[in-house]
N, C-alpha and C. Protein backbone atom coordinates (compact mmCIF):
# COMPACT_ATOMS: atom_id res chain seq x y z
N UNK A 1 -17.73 -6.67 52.64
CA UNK A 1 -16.75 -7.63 53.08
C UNK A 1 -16.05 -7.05 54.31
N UNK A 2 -15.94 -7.99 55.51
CA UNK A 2 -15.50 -7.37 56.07
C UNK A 2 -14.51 -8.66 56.68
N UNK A 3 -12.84 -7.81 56.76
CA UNK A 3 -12.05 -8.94 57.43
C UNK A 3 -11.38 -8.28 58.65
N UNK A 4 -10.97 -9.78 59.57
CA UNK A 4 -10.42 -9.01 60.57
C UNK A 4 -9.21 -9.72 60.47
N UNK A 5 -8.10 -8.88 60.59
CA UNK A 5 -6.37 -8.96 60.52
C UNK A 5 -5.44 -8.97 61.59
N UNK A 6 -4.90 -9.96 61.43
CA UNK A 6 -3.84 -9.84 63.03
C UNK A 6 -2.59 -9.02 62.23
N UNK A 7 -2.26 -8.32 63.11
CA UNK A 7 -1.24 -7.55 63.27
C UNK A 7 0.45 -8.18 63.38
N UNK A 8 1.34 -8.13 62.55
CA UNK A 8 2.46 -9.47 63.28
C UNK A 8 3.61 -8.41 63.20
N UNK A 9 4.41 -9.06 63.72
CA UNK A 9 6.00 -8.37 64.22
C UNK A 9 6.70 -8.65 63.09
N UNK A 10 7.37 -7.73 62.15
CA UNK A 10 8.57 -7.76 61.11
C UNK A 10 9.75 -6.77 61.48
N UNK A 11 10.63 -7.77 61.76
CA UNK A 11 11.42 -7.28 62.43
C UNK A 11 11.48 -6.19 63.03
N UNK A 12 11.56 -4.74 63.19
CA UNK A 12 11.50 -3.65 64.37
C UNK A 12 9.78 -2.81 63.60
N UNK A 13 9.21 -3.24 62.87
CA UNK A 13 7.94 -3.13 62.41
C UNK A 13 6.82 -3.96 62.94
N UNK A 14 5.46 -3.60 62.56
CA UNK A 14 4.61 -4.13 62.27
C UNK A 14 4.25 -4.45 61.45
N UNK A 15 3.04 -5.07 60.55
CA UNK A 15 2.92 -5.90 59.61
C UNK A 15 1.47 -6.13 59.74
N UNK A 16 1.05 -6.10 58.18
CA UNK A 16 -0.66 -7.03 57.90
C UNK A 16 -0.34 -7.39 56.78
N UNK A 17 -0.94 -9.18 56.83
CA UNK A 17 -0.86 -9.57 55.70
C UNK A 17 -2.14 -10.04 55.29
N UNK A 18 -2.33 -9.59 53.64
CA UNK A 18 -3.60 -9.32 53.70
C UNK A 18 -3.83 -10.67 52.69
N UNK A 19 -5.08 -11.11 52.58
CA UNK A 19 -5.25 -12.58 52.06
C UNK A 19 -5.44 -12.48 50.85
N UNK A 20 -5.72 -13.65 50.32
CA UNK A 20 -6.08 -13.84 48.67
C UNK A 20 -7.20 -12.68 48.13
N UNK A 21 -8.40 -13.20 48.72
CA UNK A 21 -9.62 -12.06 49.08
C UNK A 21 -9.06 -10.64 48.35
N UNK A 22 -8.74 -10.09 49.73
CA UNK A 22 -8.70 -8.75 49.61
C UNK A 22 -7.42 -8.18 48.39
N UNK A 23 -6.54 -9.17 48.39
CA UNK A 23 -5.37 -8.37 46.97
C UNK A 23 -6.27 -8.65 45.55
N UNK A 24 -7.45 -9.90 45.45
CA UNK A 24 -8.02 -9.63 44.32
C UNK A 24 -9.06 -8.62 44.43
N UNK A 25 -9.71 -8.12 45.13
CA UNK A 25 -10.33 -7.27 45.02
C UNK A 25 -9.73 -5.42 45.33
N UNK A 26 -8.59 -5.85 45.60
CA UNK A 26 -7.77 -4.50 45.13
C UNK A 26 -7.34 -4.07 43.84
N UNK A 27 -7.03 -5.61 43.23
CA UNK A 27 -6.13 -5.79 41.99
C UNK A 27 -5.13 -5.60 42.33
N UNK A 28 -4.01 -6.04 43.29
CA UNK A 28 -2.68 -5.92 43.42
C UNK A 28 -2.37 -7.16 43.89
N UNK A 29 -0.50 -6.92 44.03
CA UNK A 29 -0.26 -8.02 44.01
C UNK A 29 0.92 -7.80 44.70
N UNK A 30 1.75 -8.64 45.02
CA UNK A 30 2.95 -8.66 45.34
C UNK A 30 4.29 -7.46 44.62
N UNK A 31 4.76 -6.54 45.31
CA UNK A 31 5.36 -5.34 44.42
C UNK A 31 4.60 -4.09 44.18
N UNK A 32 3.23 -4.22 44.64
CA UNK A 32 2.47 -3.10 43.71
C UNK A 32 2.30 -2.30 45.52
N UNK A 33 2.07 -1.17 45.09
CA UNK A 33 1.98 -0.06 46.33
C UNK A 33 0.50 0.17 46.59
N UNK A 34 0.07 0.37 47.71
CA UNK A 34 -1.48 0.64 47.75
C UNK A 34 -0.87 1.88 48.78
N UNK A 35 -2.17 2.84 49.43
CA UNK A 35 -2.37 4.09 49.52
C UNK A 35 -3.47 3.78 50.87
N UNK A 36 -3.33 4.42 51.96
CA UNK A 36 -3.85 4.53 53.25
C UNK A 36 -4.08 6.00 53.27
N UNK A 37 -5.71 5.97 52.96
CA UNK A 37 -6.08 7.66 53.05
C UNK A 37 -7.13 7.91 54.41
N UNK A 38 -7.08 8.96 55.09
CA UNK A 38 -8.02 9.07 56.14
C UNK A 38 -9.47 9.45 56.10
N UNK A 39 -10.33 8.80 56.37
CA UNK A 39 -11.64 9.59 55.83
C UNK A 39 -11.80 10.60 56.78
N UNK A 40 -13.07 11.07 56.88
CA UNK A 40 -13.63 12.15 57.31
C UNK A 40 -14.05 11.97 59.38
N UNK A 41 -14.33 10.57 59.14
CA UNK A 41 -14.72 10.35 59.96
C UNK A 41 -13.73 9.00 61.36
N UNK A 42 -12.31 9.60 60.58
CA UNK A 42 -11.26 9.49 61.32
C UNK A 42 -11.10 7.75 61.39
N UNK A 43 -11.57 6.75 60.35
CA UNK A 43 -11.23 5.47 59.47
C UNK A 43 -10.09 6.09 58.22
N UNK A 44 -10.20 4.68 58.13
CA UNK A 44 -8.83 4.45 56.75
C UNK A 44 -9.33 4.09 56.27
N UNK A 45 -8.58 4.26 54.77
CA UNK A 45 -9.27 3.77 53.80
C UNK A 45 -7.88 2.80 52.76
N UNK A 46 -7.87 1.69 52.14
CA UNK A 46 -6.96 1.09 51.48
C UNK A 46 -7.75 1.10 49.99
N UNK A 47 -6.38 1.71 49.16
CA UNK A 47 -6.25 1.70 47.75
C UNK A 47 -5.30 1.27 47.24
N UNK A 48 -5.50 0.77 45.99
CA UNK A 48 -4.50 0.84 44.99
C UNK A 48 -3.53 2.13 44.57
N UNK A 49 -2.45 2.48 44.80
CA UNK A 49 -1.56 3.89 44.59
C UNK A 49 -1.48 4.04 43.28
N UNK A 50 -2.34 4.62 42.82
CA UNK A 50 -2.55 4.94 41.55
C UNK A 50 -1.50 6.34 41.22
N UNK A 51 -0.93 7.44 41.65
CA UNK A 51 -0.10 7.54 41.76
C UNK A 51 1.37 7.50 41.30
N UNK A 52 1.39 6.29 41.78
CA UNK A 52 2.88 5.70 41.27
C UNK A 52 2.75 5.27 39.81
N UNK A 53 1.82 4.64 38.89
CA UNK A 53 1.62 4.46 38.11
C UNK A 53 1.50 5.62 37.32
N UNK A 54 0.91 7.09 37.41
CA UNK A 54 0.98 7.92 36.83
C UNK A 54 2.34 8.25 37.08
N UNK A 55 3.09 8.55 36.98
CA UNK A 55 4.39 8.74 37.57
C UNK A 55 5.22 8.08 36.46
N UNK A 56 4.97 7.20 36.92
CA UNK A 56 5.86 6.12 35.68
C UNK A 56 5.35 6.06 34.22
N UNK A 57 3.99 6.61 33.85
CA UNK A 57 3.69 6.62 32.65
C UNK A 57 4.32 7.93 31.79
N UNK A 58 4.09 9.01 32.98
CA UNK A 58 4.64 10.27 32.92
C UNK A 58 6.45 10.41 32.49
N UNK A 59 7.28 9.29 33.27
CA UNK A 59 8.39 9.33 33.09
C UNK A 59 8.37 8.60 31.58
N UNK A 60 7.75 7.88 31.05
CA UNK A 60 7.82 7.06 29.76
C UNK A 60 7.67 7.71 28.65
N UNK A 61 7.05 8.59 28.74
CA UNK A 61 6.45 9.97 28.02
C UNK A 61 7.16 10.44 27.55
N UNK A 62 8.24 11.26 28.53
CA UNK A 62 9.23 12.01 28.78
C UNK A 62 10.38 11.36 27.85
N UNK A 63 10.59 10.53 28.27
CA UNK A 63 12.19 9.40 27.74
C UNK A 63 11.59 9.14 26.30
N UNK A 64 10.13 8.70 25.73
CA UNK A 64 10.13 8.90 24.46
C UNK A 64 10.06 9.85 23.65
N UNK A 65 9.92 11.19 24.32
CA UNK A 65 10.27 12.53 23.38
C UNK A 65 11.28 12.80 23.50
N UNK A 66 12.39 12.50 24.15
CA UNK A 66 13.75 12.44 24.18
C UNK A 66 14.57 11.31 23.34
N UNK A 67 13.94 10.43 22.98
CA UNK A 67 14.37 9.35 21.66
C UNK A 67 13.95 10.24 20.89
N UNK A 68 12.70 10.43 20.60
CA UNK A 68 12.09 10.83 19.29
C UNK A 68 13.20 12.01 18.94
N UNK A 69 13.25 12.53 19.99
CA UNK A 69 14.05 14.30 19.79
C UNK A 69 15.75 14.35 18.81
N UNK A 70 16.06 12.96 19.71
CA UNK A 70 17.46 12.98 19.62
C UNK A 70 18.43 11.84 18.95
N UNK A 71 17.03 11.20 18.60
CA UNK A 71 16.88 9.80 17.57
C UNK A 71 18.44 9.23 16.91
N UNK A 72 18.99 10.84 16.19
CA UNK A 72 19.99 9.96 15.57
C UNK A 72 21.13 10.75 16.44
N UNK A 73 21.00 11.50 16.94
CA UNK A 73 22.17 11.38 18.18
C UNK A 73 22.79 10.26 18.96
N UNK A 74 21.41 9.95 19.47
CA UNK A 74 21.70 8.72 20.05
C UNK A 74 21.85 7.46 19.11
N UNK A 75 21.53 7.54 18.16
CA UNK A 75 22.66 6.49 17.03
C UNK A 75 23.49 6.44 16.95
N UNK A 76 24.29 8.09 16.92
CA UNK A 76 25.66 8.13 16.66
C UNK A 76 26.00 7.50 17.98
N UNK A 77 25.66 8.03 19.20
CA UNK A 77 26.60 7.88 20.40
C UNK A 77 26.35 6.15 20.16
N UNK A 78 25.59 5.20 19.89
CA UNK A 78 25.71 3.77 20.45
C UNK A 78 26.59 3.08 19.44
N UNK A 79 26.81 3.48 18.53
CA UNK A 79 28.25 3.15 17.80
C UNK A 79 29.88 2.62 18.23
């Protein structure tokens, strides 16, 4: 697949907006972060920021061994 993208002015930025097409075949969507990596041969490459998602699973992790830990602490305190 190959698309070609105009470039547009957002406010003191630039801008690509990318079409139906290409966000389903990213799997993203509006809100979600993708990832501009350089190849080898001095192209880009667009991903999904997988990343950020580890990140946030990682923080979820965390905050539930800290319930689990402190379970009825934090009972008492929501009293």
């Amino acid at each position: 697949m190959v698309l070609e993208l105009k470039l547009r002015k957002v406010g003191n930025s630039v801008g690509v907006v990318l079409p139906k097409e290409a966000l389903a075949r990213l799997k993203v969507g509006a809100g979600d972060s993708i990832a501009l990596t350089e190849s080898p041969d001095g192209s880009l490459r667009v991903t999904p920021s997988v990343a950020s998602r580890k990140q946030f699973a990682e923080q979820i992790r965390a905050a539930e061994g800290v319930i689990r830990r402190y379970r009825n602490t934090l009972r008492e305190l929501a009293k």
